[in-house]
Protein backbone atom coordinates (compact mmCIF):
# COMPACT_ATOMS: atom_id res chain seq x y z
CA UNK A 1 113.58 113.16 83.31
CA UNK A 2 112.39 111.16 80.46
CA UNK A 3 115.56 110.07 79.57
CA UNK A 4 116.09 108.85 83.05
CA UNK A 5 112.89 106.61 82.77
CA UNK A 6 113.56 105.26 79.58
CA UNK A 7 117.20 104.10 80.67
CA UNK A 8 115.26 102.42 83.73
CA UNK A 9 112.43 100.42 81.93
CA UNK A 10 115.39 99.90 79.43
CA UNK A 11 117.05 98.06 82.58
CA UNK A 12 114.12 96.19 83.53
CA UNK A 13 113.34 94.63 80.13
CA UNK A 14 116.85 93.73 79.77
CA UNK A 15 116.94 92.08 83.11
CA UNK A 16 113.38 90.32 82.97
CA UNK A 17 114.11 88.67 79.47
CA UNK A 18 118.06 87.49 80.32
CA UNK A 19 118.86 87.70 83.93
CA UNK A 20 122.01 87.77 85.08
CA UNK A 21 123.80 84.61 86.24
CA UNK A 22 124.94 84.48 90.02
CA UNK A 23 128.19 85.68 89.38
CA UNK A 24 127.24 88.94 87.59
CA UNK A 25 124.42 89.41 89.82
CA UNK A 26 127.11 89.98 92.81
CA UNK A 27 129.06 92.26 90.54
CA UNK A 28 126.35 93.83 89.35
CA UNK A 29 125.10 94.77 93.38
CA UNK A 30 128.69 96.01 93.77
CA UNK A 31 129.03 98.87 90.76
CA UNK A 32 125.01 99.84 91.77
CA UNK A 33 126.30 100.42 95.54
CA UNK A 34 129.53 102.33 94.06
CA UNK A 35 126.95 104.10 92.18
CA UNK A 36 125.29 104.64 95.23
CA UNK A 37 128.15 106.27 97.13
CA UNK A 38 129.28 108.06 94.47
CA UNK A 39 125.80 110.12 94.10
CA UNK A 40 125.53 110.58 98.16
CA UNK A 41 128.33 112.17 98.21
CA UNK A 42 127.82 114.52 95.19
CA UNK A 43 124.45 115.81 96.37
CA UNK A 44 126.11 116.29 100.00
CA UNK A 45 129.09 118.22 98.06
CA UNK A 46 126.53 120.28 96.44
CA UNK A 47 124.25 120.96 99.00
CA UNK A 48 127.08 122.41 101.24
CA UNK A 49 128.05 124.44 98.60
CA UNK A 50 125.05 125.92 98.64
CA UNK A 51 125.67 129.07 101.48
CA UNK A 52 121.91 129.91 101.59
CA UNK A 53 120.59 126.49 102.45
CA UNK A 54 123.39 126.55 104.82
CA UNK A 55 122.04 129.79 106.29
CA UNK A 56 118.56 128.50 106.71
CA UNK A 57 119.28 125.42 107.94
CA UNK A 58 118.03 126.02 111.20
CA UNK A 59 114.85 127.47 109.89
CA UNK A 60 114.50 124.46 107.86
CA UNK A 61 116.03 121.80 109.86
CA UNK A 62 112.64 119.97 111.46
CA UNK A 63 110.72 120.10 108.26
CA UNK A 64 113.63 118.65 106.30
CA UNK A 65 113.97 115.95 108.92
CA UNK A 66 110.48 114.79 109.13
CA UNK A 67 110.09 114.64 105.63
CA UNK A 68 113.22 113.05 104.90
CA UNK A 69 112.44 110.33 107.76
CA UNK A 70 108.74 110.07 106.32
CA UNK A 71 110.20 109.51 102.64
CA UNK A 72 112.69 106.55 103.69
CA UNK A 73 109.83 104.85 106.05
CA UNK A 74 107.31 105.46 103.06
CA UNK A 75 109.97 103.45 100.53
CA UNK A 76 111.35 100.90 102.97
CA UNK A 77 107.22 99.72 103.78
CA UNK A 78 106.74 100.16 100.13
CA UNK A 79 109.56 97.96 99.19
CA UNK A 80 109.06 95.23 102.07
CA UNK A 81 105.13 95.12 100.25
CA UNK A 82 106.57 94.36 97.03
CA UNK A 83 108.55 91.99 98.06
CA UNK A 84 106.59 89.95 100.23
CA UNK A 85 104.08 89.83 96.93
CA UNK A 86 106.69 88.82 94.46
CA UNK A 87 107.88 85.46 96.80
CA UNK A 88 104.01 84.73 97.04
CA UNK A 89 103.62 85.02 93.54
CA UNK A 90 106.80 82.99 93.07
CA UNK A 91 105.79 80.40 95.59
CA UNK A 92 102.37 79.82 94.00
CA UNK A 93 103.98 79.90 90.71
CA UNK A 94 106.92 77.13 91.85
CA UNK A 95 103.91 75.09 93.58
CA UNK A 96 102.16 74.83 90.45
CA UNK A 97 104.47 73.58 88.60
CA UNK A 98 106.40 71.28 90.98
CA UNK A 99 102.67 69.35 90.75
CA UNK A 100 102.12 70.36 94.84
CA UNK A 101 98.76 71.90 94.55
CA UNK A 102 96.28 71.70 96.41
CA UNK A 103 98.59 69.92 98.91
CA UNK A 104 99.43 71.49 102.43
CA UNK A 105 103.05 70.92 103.48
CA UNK A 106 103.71 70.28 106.83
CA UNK A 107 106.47 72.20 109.34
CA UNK A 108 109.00 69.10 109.43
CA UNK A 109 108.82 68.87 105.51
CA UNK A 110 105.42 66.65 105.11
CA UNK A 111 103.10 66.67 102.91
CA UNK A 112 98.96 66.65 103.63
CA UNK A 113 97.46 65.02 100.62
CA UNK A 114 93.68 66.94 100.87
């Protein structure tokens, strides 16, 4: 498990000090959802190899379901959170130093000098 977390904040430093440029960015989104597939359907090979899971499914079914849905609505709120904070973050940050504080900007594109 460590090993795993190292190889992730390895990623992220690498990424915040030299991101990628557009065009590796795409390609980059491509081998990640490869990646993706790849490990879906190797834990969905190995969980119907497993006969006793299989066996107990119906036993298990409802529980498995619930948390499963709970886990993917718990991670899609979480990651909607984190987004909207990064754009505010990056909208202050841009605002700041495009000189536009403390200025209100209009809906058709005007600007409110306070």
């Amino acid at each position: 498990m460590s090993l795993l977390l190292f190889f992730l904040l390895t990623g992220v430093a690498v990424g915040y000090i030299r991101p990628l440029p557009a065009g590796g960015a795409k390609i980059n989104q491509r081998i990640i959802l490869a990646g993706l597939f790849v490990l879906l359907a190797s834990m969905g090979a190995q969980l119907g190899a497993n006969k006793m899971l299989l066996r107990h499914l119906d036993q298990m079914g409802l529980q498995a379901l619930v948390l499963a849905g709970a886990s993917v609505a718990g991670s899609v709120l979480l990651v909607q959170a984190a987004h909207l904070l990064y754009n505010r973050r990056r909208t202050a940050r841009t605002a700041k130093t495009a000189g536009t504080a403390g200025k209100t900007v209009l809906s058709g594109g005007e600007e409110d000098g306070q």
